[in-house]
C-alpha atoms as a PDB file:
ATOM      1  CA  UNK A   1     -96.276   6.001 -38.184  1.00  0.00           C
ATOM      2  CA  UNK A   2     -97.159   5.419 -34.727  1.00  0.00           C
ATOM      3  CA  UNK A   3     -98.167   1.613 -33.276  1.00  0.00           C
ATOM      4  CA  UNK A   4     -99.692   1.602 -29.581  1.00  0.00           C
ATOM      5  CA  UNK A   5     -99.301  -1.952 -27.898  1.00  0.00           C
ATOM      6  CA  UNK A   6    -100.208  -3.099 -24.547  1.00  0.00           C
ATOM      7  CA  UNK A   7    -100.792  -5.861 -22.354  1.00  0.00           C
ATOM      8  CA  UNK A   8    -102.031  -6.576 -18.962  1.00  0.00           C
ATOM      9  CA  UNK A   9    -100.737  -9.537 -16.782  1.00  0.00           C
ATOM     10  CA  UNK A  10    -101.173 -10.463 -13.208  1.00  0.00           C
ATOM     11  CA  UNK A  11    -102.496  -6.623 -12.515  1.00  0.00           C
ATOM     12  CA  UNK A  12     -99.201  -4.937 -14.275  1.00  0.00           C
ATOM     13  CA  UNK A  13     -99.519  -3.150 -17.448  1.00  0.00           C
ATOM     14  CA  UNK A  14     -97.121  -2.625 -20.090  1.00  0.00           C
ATOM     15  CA  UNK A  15     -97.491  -0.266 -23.011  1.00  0.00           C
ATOM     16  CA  UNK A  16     -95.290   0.093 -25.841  1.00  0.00           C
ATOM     17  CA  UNK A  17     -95.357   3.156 -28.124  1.00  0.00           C
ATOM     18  CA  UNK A  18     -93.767   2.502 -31.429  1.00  0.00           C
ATOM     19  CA  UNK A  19     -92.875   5.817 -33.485  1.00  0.00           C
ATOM     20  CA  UNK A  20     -90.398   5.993 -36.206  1.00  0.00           C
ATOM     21  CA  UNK A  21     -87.300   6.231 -34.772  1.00  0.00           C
ATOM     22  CA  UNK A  22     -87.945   4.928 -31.532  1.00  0.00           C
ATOM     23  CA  UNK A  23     -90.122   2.957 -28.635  1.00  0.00           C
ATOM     24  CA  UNK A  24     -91.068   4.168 -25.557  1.00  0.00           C
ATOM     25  CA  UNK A  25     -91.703   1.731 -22.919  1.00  0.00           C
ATOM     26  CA  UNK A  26     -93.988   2.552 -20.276  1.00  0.00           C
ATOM     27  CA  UNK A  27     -94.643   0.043 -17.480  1.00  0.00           C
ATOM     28  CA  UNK A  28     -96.999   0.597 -14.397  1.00  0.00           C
ATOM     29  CA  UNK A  29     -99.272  -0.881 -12.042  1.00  0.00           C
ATOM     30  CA  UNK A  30    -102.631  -0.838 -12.575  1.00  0.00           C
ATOM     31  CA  UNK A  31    -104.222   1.408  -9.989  1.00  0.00           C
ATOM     32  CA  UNK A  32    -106.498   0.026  -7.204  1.00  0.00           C
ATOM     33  CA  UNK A  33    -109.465   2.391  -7.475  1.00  0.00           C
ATOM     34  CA  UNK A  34    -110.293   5.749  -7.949  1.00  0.00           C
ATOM     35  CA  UNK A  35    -111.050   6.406  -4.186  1.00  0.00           C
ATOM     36  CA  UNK A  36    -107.412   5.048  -3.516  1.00  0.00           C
ATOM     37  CA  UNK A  37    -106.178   7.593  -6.324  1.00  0.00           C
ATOM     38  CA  UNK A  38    -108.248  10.712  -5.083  1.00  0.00           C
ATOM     39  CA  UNK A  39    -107.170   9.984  -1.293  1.00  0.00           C
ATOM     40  CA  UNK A  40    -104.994  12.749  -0.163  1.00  0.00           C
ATOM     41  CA  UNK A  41    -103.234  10.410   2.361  1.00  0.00           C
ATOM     42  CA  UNK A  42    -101.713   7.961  -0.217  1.00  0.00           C
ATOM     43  CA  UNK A  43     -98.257   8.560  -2.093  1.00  0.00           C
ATOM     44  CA  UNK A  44     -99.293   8.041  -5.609  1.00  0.00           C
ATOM     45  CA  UNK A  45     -95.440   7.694  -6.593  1.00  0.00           C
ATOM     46  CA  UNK A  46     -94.306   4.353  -7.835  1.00  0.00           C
ATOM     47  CA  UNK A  47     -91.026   3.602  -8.165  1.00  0.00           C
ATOM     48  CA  UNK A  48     -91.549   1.075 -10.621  1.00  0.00           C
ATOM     49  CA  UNK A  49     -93.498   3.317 -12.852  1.00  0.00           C
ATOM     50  CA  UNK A  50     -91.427   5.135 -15.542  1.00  0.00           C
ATOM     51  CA  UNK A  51     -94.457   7.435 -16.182  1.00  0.00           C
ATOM     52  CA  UNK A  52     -93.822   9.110 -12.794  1.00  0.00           C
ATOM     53  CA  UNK A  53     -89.968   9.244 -13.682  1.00  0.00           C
ATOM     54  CA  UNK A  54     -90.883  10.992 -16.616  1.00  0.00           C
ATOM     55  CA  UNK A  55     -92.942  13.531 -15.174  1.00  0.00           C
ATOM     56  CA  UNK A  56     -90.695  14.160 -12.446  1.00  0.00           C
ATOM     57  CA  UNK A  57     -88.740  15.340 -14.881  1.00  0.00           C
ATOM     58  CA  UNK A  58     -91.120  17.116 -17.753  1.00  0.00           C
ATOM     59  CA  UNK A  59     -93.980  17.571 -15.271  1.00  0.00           C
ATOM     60  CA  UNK A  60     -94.933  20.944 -13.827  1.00  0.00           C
ATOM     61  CA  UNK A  61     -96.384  23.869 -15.149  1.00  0.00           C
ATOM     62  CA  UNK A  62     -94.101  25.161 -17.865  1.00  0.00           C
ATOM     63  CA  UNK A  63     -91.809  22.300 -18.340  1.00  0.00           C
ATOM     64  CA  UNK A  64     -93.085  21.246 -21.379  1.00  0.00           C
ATOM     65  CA  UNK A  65     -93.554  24.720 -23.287  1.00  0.00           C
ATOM     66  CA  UNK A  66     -89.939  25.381 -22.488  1.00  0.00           C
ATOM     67  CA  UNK A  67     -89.279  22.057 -24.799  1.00  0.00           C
ATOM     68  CA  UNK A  68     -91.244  23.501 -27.045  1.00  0.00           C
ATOM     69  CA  UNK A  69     -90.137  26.394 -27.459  1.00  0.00           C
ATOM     70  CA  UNK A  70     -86.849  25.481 -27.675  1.00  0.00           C
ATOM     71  CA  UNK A  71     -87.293  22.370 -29.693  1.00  0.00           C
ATOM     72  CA  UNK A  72     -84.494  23.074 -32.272  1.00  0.00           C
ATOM     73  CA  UNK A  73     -83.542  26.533 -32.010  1.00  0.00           C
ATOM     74  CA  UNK A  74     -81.384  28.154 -29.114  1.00  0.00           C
ATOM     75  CA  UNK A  75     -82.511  30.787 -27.695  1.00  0.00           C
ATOM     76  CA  UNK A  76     -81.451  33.696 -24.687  1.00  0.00           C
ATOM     77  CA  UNK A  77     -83.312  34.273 -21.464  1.00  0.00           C
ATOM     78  CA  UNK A  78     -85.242  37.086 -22.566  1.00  0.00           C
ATOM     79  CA  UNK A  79     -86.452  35.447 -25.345  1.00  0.00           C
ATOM     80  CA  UNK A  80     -87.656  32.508 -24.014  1.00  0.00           C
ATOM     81  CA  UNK A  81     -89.469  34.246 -21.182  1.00  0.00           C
ATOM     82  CA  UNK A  82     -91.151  36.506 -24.181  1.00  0.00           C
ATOM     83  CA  UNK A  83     -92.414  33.488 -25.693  1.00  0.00           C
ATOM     84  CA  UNK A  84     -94.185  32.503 -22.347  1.00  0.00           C
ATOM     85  CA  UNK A  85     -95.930  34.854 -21.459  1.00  0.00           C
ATOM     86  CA  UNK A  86     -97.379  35.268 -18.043  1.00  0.00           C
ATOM     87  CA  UNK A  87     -93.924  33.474 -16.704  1.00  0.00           C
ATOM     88  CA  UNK A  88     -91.983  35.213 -13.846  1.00  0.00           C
ATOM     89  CA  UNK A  89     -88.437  35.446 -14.177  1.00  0.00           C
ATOM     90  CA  UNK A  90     -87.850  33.574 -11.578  1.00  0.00           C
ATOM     91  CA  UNK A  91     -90.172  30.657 -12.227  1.00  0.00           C
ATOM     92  CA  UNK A  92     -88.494  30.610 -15.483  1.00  0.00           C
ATOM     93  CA  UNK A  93     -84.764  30.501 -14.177  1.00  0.00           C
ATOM     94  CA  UNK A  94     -85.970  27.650 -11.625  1.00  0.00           C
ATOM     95  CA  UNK A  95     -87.762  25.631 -14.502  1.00  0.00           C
ATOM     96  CA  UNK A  96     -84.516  25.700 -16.719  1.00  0.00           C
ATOM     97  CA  UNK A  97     -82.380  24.750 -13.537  1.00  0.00           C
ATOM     98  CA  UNK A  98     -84.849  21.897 -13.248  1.00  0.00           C
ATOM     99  CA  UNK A  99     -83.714  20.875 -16.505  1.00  0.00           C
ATOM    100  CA  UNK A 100     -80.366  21.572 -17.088  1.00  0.00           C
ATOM    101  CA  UNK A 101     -79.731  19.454 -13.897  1.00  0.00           C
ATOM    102  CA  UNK A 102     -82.157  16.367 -15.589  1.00  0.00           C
ATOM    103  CA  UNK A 103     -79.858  17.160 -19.067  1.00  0.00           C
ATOM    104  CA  UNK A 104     -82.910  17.870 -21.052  1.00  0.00           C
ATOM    105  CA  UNK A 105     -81.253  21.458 -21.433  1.00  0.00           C
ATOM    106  CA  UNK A 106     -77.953  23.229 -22.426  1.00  0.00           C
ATOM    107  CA  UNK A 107     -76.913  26.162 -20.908  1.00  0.00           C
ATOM    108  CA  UNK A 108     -74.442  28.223 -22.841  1.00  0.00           C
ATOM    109  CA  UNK A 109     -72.553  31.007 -21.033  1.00  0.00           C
ATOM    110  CA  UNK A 110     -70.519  33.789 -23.243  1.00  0.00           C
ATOM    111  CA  UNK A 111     -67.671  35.701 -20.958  1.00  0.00           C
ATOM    112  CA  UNK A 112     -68.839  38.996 -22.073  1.00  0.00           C
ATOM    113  CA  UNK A 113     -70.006  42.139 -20.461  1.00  0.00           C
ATOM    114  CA  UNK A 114     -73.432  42.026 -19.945  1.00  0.00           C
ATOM    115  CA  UNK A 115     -73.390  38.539 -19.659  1.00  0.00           C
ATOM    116  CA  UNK A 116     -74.774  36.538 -22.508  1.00  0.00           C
ATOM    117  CA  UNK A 117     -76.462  33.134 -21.888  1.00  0.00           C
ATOM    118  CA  UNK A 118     -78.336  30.652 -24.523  1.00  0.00           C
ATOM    119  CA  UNK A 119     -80.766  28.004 -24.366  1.00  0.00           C
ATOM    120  CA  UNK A 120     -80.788  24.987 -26.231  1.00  0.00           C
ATOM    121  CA  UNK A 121     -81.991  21.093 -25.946  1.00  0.00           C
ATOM    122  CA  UNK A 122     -79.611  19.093 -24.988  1.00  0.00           C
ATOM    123  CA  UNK A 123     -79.589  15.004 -27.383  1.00  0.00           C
ATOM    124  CA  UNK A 124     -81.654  13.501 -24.637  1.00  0.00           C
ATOM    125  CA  UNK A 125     -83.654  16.864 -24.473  1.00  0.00           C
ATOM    126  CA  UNK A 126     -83.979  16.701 -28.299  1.00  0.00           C
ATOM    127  CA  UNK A 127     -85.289  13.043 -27.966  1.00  0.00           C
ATOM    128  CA  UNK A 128     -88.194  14.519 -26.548  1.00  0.00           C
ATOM    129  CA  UNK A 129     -89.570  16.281 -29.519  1.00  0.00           C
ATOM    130  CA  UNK A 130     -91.701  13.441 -30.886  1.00  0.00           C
ATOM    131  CA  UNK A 131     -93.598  13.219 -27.899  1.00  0.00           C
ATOM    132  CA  UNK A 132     -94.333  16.930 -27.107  1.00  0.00           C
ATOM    133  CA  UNK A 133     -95.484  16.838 -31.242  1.00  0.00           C
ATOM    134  CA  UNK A 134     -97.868  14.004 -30.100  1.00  0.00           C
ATOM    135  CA  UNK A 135     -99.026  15.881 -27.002  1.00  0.00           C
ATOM    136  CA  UNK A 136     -99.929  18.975 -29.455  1.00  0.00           C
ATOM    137  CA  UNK A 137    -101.128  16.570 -31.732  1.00  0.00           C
ATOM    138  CA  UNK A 138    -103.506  15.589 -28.996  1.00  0.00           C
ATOM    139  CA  UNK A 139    -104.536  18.652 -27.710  1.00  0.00           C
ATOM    140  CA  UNK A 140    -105.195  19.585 -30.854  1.00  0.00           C
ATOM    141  CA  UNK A 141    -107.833  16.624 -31.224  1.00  0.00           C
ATOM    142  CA  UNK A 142    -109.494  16.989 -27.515  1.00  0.00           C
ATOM    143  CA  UNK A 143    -109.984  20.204 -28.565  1.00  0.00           C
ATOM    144  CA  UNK A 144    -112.026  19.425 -31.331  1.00  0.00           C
ATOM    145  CA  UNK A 145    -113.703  16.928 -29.575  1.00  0.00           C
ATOM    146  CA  UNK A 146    -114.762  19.572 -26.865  1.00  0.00           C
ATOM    147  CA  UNK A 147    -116.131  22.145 -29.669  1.00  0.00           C
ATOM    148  CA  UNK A 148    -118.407  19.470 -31.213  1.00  0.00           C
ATOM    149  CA  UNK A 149    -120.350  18.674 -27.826  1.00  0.00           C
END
């Protein structure tokens, strides 16, 4: 069960996402226009925005497969980077940094000869899997929407 609320006072917007176990807050200013949001020249970070927080953290191009990917199962380097296919090995190693340093990851290192490393979600990483459900959920729908025009 999943209850969208918002509301919009003196040009601020607050929506709150209600799922199951949890509600995610997201709070931003309404933008100004679109010209001001397609101008190169403006910095279309907000501080007080926890949507741009958010995808500072999960944003970027493979991000959010890694989560999925991972979602409750640990898994080793190779693995991973099998299960993404075109990734570089060093786009993937600099994506997983990303996150281990943002605790959405675990890295587990064995001390054995060759070395052995794991992959797993961290809690907070884990916390994530409701809304990377709702994204596939989603792209799931627009793509249905795009076959039927």
């Amino acid at each position: 069960m999943k209850k969208i609320l918002s509301s919009s006072i003196n040009n601020r917007t607050s929506i709150y996402i209600q799922t199951l176990n949890s509600i995610i807050y997201l709070d931003c200013y309404k933008k100004l226009s679109h010209k001001f949001m397609t101008d190169k020249k403006y910095e279309l970070t907000n501080e007080n925005c926890s949507v741009y927080d958010v995808m500072g953290i999960i944003g970027g191009k493979w991000k959010i497969d890694i989560i999925y990917h991972l979602g409750e199962n640990t898994l080793r380097f190779g693995e991973l980077k099998k299960s993404l296919l075109p990734i570089t090995q060093q786009m993937l190693s600099k994506q997983l940094k990303e996150l281990e340093n943002n605790n959405i990851v675990k890295r587990k290192t064995y001390p054995e000869i060759p070395p052995k490393v794991e992959y797993s979600l961290s809690e907070i990483g884990k916390s994530l899997n409701p809304v990377i459900q709702s994204i596939t959920k989603w792209a799931s729908y627009y793509s249905d929407h795009l076959s039927k025009k």
